[in-house]
C-alpha atoms as a PDB file:
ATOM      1  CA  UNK A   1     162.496 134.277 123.821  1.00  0.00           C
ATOM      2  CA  UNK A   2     160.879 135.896 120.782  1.00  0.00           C
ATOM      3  CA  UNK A   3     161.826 133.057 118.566  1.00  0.00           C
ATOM      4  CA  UNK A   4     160.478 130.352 121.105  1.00  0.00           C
ATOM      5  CA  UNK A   5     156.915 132.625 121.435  1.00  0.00           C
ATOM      6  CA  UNK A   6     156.398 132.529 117.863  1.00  0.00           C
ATOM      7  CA  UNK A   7     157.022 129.087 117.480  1.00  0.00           C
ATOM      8  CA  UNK A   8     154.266 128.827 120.413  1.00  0.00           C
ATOM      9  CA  UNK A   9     151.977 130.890 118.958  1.00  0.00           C
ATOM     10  CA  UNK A  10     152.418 129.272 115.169  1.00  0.00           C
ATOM     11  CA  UNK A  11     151.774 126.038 117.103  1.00  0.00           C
ATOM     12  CA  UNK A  12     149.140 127.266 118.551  1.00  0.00           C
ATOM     13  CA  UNK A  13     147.227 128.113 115.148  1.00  0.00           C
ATOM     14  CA  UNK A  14     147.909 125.164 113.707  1.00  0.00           C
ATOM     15  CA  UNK A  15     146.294 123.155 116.241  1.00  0.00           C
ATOM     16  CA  UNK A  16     143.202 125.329 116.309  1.00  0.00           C
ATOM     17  CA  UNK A  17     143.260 125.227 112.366  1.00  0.00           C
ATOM     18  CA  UNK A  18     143.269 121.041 112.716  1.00  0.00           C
ATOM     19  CA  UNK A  19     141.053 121.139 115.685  1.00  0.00           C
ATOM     20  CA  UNK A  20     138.339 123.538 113.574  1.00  0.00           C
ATOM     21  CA  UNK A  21     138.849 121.461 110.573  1.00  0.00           C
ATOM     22  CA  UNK A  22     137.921 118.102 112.316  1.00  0.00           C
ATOM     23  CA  UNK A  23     134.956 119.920 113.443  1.00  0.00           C
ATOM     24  CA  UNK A  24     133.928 120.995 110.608  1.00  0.00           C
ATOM     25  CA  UNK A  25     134.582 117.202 109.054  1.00  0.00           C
ATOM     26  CA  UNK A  26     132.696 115.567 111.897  1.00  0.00           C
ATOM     27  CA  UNK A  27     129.899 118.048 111.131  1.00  0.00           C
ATOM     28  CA  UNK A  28     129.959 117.233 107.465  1.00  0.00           C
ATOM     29  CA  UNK A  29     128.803 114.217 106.096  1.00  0.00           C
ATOM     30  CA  UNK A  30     130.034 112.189 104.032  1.00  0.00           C
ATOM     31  CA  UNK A  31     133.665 113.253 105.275  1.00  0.00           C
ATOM     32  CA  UNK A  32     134.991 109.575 104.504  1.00  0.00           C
ATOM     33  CA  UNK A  33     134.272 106.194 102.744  1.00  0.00           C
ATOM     34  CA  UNK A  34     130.733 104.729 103.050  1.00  0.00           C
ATOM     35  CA  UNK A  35     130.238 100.818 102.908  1.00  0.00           C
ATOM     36  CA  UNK A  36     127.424  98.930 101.091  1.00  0.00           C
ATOM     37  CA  UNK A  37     127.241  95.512 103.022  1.00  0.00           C
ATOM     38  CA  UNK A  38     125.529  93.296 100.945  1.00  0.00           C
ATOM     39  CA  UNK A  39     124.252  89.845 102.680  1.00  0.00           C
ATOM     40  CA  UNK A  40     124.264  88.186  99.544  1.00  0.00           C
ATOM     41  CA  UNK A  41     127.538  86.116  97.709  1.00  0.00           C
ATOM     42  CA  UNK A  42     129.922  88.122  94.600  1.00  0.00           C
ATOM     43  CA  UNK A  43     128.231  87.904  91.420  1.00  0.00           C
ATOM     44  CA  UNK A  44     124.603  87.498  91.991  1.00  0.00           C
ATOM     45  CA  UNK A  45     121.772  90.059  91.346  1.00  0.00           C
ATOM     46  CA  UNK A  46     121.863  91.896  94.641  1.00  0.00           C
ATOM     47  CA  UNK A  47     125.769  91.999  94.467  1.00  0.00           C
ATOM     48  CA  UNK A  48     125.338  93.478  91.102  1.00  0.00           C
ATOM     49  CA  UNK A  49     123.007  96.119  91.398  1.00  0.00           C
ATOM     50  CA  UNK A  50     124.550  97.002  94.871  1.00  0.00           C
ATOM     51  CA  UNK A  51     127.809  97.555  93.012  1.00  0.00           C
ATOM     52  CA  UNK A  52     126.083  99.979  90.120  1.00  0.00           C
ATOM     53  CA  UNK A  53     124.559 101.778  93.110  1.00  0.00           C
ATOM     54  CA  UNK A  54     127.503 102.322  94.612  1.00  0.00           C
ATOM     55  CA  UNK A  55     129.285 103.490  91.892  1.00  0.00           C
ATOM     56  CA  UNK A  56     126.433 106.585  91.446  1.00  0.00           C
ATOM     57  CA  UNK A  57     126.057 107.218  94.556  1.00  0.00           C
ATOM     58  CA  UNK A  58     129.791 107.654  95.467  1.00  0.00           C
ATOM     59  CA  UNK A  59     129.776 110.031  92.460  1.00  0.00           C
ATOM     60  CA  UNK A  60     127.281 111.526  93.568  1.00  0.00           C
ATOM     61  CA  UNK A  61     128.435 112.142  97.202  1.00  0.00           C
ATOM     62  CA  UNK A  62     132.138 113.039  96.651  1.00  0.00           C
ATOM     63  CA  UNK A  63     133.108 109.839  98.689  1.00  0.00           C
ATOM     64  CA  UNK A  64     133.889 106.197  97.700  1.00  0.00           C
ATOM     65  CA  UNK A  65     131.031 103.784  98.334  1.00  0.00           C
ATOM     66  CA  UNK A  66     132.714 100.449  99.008  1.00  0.00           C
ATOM     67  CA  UNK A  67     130.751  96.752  98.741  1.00  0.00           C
ATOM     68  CA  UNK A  68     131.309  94.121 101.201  1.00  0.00           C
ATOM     69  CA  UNK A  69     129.712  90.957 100.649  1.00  0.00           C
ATOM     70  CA  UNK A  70     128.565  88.887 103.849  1.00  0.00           C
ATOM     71  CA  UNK A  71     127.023  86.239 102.826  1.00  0.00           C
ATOM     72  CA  UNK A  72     125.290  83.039 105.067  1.00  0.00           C
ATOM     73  CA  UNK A  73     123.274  81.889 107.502  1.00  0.00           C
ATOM     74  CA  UNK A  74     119.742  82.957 104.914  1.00  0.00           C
ATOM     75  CA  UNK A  75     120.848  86.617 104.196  1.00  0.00           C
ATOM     76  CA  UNK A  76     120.726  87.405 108.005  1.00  0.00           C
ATOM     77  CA  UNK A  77     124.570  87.482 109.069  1.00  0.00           C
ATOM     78  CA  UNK A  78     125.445  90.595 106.616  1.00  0.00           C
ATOM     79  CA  UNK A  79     121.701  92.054 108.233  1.00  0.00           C
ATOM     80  CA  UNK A  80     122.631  91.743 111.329  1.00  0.00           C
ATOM     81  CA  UNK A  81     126.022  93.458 110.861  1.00  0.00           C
ATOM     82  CA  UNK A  82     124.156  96.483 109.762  1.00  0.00           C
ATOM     83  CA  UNK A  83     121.618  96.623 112.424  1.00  0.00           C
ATOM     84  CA  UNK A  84     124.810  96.366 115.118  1.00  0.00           C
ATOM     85  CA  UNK A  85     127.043  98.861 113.264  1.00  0.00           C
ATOM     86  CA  UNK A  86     127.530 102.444 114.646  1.00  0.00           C
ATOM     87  CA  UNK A  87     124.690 104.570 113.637  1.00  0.00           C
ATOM     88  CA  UNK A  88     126.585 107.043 112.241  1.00  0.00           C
ATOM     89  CA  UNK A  89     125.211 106.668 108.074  1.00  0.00           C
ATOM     90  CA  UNK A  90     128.898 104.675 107.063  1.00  0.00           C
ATOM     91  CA  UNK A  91     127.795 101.287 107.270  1.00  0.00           C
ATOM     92  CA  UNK A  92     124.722 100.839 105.712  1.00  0.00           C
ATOM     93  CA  UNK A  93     122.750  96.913 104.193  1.00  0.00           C
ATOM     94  CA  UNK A  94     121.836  96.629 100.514  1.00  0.00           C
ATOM     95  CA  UNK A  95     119.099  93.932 100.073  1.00  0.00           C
ATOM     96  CA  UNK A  96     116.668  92.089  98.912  1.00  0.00           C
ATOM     97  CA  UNK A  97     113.333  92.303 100.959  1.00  0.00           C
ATOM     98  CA  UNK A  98     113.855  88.451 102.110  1.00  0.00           C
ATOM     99  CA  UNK A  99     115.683  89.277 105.505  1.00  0.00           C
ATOM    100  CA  UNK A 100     113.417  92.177 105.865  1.00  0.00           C
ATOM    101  CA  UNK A 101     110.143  90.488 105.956  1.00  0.00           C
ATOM    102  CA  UNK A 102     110.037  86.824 105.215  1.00  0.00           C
ATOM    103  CA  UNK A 103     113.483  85.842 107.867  1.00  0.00           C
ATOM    104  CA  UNK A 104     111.761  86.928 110.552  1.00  0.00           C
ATOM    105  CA  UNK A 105     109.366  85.129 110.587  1.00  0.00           C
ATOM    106  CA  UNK A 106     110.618  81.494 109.429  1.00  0.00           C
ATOM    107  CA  UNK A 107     113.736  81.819 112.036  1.00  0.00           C
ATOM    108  CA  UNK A 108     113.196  81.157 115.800  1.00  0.00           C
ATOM    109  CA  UNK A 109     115.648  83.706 116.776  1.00  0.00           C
ATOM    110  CA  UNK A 110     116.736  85.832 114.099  1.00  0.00           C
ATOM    111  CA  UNK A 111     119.630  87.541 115.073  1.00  0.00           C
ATOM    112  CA  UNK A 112     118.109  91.311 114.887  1.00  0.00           C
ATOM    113  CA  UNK A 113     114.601  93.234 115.093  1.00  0.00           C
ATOM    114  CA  UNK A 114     114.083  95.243 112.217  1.00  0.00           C
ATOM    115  CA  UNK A 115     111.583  97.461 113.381  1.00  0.00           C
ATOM    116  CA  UNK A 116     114.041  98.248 116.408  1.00  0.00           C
ATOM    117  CA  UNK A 117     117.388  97.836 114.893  1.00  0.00           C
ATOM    118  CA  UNK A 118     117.109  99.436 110.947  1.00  0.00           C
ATOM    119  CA  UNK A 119     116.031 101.950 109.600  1.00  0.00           C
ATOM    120  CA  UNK A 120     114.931 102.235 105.326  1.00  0.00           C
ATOM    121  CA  UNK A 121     116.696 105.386 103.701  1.00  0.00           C
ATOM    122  CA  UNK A 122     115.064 104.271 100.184  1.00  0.00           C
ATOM    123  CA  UNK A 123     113.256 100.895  98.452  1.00  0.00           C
ATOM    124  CA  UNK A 124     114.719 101.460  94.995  1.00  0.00           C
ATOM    125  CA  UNK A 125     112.566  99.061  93.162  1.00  0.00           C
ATOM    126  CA  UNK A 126     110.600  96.210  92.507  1.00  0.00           C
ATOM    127  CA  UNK A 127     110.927  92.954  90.498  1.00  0.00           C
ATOM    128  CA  UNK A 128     108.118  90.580  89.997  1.00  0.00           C
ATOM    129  CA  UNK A 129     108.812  86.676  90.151  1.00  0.00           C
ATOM    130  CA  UNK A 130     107.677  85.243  87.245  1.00  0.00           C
ATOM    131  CA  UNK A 131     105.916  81.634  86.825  1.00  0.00           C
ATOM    132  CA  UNK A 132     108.269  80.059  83.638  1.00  0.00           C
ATOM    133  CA  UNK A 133     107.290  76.942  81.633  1.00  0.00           C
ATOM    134  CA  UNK A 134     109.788  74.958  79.269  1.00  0.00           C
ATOM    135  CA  UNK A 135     109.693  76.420  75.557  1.00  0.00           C
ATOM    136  CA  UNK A 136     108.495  74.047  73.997  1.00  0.00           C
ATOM    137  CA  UNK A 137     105.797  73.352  75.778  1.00  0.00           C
ATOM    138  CA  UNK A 138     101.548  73.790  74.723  1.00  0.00           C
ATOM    139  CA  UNK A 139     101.183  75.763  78.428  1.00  0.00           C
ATOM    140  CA  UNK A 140     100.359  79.827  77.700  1.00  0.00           C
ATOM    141  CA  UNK A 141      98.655  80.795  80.743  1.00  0.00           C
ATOM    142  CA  UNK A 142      97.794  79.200  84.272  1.00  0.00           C
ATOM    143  CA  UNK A 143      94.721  77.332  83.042  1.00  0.00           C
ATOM    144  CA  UNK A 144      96.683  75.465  80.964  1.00  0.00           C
ATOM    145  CA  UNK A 145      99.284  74.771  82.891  1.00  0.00           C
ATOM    146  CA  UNK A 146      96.690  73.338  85.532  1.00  0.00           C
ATOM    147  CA  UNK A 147      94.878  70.900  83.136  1.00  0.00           C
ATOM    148  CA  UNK A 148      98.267  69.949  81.913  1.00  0.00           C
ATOM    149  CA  UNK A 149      98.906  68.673  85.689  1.00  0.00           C
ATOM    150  CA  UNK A 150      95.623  67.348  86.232  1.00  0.00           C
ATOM    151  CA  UNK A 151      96.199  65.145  83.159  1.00  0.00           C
ATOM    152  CA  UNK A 152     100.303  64.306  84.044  1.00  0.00           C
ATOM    153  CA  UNK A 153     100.275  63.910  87.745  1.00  0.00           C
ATOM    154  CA  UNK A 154     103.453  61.936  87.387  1.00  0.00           C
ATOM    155  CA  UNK A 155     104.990  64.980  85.718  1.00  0.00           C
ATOM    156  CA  UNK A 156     103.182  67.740  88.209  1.00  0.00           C
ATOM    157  CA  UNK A 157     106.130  68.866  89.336  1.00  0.00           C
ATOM    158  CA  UNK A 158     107.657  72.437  89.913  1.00  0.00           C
ATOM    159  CA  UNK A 159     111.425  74.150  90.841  1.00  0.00           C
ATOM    160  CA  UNK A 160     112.519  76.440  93.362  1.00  0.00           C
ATOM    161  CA  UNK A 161     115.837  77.822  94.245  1.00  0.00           C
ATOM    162  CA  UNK A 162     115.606  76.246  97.664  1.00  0.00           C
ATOM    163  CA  UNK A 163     113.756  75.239 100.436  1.00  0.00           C
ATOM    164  CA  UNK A 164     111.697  77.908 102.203  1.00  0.00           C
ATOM    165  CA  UNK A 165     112.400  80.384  99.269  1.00  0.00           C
ATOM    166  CA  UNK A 166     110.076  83.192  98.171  1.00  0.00           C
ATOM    167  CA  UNK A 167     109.908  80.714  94.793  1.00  0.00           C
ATOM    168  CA  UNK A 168     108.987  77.712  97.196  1.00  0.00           C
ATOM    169  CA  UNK A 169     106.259  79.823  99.399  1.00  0.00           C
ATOM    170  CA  UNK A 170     104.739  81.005  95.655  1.00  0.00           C
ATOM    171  CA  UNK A 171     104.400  77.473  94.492  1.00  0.00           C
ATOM    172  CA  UNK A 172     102.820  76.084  97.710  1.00  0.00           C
ATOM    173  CA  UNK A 173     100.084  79.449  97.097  1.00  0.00           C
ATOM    174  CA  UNK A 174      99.496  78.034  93.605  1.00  0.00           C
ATOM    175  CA  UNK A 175      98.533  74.291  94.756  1.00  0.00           C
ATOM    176  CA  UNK A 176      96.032  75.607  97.321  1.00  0.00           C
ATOM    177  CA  UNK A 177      94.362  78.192  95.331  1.00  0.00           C
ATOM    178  CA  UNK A 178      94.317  75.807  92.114  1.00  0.00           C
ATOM    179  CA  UNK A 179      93.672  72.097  94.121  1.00  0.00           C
ATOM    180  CA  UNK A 180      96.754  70.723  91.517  1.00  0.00           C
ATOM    181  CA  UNK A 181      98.488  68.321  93.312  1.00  0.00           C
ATOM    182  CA  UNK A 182     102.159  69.160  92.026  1.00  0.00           C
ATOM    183  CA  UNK A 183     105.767  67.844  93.567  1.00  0.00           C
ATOM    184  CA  UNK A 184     108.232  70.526  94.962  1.00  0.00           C
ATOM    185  CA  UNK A 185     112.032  70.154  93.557  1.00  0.00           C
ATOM    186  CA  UNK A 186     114.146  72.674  95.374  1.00  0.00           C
ATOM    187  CA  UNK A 187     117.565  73.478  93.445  1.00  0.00           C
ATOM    188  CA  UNK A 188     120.821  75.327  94.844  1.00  0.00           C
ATOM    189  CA  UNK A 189     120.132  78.463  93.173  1.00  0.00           C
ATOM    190  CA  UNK A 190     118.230  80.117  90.315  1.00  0.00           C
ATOM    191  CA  UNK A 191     120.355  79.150  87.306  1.00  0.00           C
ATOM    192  CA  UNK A 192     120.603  75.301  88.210  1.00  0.00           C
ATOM    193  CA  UNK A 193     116.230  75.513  88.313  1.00  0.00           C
ATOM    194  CA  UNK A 194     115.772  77.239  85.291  1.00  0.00           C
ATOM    195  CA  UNK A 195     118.229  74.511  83.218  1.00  0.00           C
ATOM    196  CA  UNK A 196     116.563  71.620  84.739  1.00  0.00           C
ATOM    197  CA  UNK A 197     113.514  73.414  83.637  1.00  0.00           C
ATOM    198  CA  UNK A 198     114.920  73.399  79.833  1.00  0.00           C
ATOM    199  CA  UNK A 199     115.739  69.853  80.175  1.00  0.00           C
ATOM    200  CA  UNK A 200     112.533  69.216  80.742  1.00  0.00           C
ATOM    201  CA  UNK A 201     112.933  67.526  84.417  1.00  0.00           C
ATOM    202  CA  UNK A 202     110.426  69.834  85.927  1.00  0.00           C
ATOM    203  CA  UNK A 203     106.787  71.566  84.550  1.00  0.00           C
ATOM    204  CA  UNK A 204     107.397  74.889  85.834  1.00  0.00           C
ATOM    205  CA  UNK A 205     109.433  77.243  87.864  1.00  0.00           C
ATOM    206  CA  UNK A 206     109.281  80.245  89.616  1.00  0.00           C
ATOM    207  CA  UNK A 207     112.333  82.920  89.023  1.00  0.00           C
ATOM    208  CA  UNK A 208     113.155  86.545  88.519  1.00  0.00           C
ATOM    209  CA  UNK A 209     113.153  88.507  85.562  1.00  0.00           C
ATOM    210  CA  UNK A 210     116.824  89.548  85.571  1.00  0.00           C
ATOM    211  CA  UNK A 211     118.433  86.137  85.679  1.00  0.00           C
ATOM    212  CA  UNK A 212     116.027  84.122  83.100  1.00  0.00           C
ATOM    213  CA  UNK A 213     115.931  86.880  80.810  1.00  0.00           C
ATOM    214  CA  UNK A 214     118.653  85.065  78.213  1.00  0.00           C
ATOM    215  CA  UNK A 215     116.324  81.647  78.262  1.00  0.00           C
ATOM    216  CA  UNK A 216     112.872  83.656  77.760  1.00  0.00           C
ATOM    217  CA  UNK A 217     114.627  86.048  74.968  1.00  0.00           C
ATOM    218  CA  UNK A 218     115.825  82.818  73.334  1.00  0.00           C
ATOM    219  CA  UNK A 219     112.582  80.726  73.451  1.00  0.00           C
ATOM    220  CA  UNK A 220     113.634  78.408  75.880  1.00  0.00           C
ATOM    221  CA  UNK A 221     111.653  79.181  78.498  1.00  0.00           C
ATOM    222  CA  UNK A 222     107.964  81.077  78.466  1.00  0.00           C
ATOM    223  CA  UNK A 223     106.723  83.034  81.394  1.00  0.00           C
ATOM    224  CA  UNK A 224     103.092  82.840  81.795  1.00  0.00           C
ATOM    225  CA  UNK A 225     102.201  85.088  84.852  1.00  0.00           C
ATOM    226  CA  UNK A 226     104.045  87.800  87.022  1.00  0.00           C
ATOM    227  CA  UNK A 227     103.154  89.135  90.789  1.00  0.00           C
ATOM    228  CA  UNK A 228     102.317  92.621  91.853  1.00  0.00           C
ATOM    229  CA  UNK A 229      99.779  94.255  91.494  1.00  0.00           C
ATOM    230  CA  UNK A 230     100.108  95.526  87.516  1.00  0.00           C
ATOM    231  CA  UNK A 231     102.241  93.300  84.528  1.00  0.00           C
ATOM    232  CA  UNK A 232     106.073  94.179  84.614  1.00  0.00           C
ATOM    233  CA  UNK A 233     107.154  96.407  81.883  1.00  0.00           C
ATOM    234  CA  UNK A 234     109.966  94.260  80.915  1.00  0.00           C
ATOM    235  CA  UNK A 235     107.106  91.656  80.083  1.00  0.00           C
ATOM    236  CA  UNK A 236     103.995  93.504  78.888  1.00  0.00           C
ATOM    237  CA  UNK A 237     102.923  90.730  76.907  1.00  0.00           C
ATOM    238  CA  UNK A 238     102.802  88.666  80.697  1.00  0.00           C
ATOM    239  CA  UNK A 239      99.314  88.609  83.009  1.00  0.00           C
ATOM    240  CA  UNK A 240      99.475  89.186  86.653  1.00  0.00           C
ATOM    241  CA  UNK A 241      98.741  86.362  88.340  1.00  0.00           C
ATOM    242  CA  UNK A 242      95.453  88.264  89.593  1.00  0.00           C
ATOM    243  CA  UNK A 243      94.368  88.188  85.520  1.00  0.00           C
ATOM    244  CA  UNK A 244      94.296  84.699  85.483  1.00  0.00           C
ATOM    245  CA  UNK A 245      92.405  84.886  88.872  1.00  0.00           C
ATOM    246  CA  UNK A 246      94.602  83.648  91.562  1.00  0.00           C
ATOM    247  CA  UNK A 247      94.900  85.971  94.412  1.00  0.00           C
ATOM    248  CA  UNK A 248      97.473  87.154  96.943  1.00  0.00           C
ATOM    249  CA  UNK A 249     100.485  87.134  95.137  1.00  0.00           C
ATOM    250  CA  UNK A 250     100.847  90.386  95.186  1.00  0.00           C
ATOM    251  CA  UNK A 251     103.553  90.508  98.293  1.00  0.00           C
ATOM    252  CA  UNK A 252     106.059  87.834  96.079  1.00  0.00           C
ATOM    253  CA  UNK A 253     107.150  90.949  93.887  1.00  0.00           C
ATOM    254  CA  UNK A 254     110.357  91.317  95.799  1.00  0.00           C
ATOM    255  CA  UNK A 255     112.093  94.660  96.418  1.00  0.00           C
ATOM    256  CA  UNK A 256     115.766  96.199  96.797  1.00  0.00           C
ATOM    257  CA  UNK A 257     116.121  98.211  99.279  1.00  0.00           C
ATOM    258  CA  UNK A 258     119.128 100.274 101.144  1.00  0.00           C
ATOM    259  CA  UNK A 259     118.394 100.403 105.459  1.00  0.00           C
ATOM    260  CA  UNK A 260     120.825 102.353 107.735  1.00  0.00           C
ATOM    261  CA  UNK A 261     121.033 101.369 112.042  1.00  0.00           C
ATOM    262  CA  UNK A 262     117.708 102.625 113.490  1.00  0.00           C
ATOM    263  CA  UNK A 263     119.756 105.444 115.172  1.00  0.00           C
ATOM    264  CA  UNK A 264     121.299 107.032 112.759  1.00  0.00           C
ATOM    265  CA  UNK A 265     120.655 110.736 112.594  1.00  0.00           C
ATOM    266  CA  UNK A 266     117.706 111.610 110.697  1.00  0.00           C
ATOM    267  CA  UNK A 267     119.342 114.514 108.664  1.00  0.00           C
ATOM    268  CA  UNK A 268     121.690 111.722 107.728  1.00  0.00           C
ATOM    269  CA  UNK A 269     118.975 109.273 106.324  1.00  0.00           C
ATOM    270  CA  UNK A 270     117.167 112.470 104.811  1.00  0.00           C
ATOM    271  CA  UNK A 271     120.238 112.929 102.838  1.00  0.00           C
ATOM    272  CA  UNK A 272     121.422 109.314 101.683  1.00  0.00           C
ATOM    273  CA  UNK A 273     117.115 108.849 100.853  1.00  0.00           C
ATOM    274  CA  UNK A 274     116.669 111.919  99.005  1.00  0.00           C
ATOM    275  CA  UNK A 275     120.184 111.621  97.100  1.00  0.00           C
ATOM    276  CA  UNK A 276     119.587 107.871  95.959  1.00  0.00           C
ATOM    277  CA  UNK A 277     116.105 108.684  94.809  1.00  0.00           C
ATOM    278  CA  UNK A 278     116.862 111.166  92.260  1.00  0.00           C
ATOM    279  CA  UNK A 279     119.911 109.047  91.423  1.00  0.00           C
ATOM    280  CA  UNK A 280     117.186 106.005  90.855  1.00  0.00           C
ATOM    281  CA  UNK A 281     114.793 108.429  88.945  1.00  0.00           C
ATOM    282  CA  UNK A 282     117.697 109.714  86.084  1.00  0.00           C
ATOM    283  CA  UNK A 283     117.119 108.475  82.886  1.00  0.00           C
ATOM    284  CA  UNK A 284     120.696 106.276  83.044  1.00  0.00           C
ATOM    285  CA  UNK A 285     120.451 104.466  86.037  1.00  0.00           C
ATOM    286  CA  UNK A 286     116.709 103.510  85.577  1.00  0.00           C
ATOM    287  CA  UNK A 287     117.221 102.092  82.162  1.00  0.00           C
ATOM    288  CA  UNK A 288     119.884  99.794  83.851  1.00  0.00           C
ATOM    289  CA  UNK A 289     117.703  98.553  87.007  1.00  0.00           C
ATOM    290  CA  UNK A 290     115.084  98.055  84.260  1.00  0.00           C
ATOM    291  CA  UNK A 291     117.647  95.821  82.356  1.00  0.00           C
ATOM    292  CA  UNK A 292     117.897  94.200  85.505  1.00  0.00           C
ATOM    293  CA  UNK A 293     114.046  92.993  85.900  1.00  0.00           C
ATOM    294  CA  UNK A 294     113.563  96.236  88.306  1.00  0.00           C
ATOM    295  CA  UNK A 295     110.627  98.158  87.921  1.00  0.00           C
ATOM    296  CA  UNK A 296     112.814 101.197  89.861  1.00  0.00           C
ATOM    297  CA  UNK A 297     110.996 103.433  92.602  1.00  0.00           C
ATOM    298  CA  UNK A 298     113.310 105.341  94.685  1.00  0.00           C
ATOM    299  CA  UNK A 299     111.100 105.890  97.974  1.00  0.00           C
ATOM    300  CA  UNK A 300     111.511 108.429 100.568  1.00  0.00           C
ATOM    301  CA  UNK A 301     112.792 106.972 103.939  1.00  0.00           C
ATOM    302  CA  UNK A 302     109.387 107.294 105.407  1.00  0.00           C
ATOM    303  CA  UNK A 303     107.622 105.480 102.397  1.00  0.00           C
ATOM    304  CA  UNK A 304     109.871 103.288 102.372  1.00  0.00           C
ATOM    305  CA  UNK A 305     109.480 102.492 106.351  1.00  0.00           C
ATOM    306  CA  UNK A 306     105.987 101.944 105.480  1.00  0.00           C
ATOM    307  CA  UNK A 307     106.013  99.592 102.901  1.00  0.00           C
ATOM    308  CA  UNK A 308     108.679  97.943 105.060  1.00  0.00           C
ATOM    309  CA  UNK A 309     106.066  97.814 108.022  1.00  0.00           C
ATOM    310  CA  UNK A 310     102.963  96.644 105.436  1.00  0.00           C
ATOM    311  CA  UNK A 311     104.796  93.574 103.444  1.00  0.00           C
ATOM    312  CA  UNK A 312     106.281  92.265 107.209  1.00  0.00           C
ATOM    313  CA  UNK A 313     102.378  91.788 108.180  1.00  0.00           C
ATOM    314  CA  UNK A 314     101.157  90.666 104.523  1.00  0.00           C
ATOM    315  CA  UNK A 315     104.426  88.218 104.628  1.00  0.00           C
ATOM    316  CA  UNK A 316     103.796  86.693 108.250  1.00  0.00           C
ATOM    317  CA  UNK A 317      99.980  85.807 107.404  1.00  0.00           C
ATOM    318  CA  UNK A 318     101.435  84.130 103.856  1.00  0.00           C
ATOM    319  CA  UNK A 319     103.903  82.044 106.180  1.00  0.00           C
ATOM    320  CA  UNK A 320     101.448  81.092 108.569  1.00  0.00           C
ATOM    321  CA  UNK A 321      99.386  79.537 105.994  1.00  0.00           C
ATOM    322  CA  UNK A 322     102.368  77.590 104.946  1.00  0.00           C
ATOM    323  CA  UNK A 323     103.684  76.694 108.317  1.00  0.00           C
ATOM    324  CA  UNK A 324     104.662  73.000 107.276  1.00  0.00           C
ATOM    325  CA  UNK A 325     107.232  73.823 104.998  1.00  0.00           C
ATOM    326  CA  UNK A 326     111.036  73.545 106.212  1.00  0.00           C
ATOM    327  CA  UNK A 327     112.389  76.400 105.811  1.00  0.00           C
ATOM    328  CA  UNK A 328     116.346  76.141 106.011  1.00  0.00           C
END
């Protein structure tokens, strides 16, 4: 009898020693694995910096931050995982601003609300798109470029890396602020524009800083304005587009950003935002975004939900301007 009540009673403890400790793991966060889901494919720019991210963060968090790439259907099928995932901070989206605030608007039906469905725990950063012309070329600066069209219609032609892309929308801005009649060529992709632009098959093209920074370094390709509001540090030497007096591109400086599901507790968010932040403000990590094109922020979630809130209006007044284009 004895034996049997101690082996009750040891029981006992245990389970009250598991049952306190899962309690005290529920009430602890992280207590396991967090996932990045990145709507993007392996290898590209968001992939990349999503996976350096991770990597600091997990560090940073005692817990591994995994990446799982969902690409298709225009960045929103990885999205709308997020916004449908359990609000509980372990599934979280690590994007580009493109599903954020121009998708919603060129979709009939996208397949979530992001005011209603996500949340922003931080915008890490900034990178301008950059207007490129071939190397070789006489063009330095947007005047230029726009008498070289006048006079070469039949060559007035510019790249994108697709239809309906942020590059695309940018070069429709340019013909009806400048009167240029110029041709759009959309390409699968960044890197397949920028070599047709060093062939010499196009007059310009618009791209990031991060992926034609190999071309520019060499000479084979010159950038001759940036977006934002104020010239990219990674190309000092580079006027806004604003300099050169063309207005409104301010909104085509795209932005990284990390959301959670609009429910997730707000100590949670608090957390993940403040944590990532300081991560994106040490001296290691920033040099690397900056190596990346990114001119790194590292926003509290409720500056970040802001800015979030501001670009969706400035982008659905840009797209309404350009309603005739196809976007795919």
């Amino acid at each position: 009898m004895r034996r049997t009540l101690l082996k009750a009673a040891i029981a006992g403890v245990a389970l009250g020693l598991a049952m306190a400790a899962t309690a005290q793991d529920a009430g602890r966060y992280p207590s396991r694995p967090i996932r990045f889901i990145v709507p993007a494919a392996p290898g590209g720019p968001s992939d990349v910096v999503a996976r350096l991210v991770a990597e600091k963060l997990g560090a940073a968090l005692g817990q591994t931050v995994l990446v799982e790439n969902r690409p298709g259907a225009s960045l929103t099928l990885g999205t709308a995982a997020v916004a449908q995932a359990a609000p509980d901070g372990y599934t979280l989206l690590f994007t580009t601003s493109t599903p954020i605030v121009m998708v919603p608007f060129t979709m009939k039906k996208p397949p979530y609300d992001v005011q209603r469905d996500l949340t922003t725990v931080s915008h890490l950063g900034t990178t301008p798109l950059v207007l490129y012309v071939n190397g070789g070329s006489a063009i330095h600066n947007i005047r230029q470029l726009t008498e070289a069209a006048r006079a070469r219609p039949d060559a007035a032609n510019y790249g994108s890396y697709g239809n309906g892309s942020s590059a695309h929308v940018l070069g429709e801005m340019l013909i009806r602020q400048t009167g240029v009649k110029m041709v759009h060529v959309p390409y699968k992709g960044v890197a397949p524009e920028l070599q047709a632009l060093v062939a010499g098959e196009i007059m310009l093209a618009v791209a990031d800083i991060g992926t034609a920074a190999p071309l520019a370094k060499a000479g084979r390709i010159r950038p001759i304005a940036v977006t934002g509001t104020q010239r990219s540090p990674n190309l000092p030497d580079t006027p806004t587009f604003a300099e050169q007096g063309i207005t409104g591109m301010e909104p085509f400086s795209p932005w990284w950003g990390l959301f959670a599901p609009q429910k997730t507790p707000a100590a949670v968010v608090d957390q993940l935002s403040a944590e990532v932040a300081r991560l994106v403000r040490s001296a290691d990590l920033r040099d690397r975004l900056l190596g990346f094109g990114l001119d790194p922020s590292g926003t509290s979630a409720a500056q970040g939900n802001e800015i979030t809130r501001q670009d969706m209006a400035k982008w659905q007044a840009i797209l309404r301007e350009v309603s005739y284009i196809n976007f795919e």
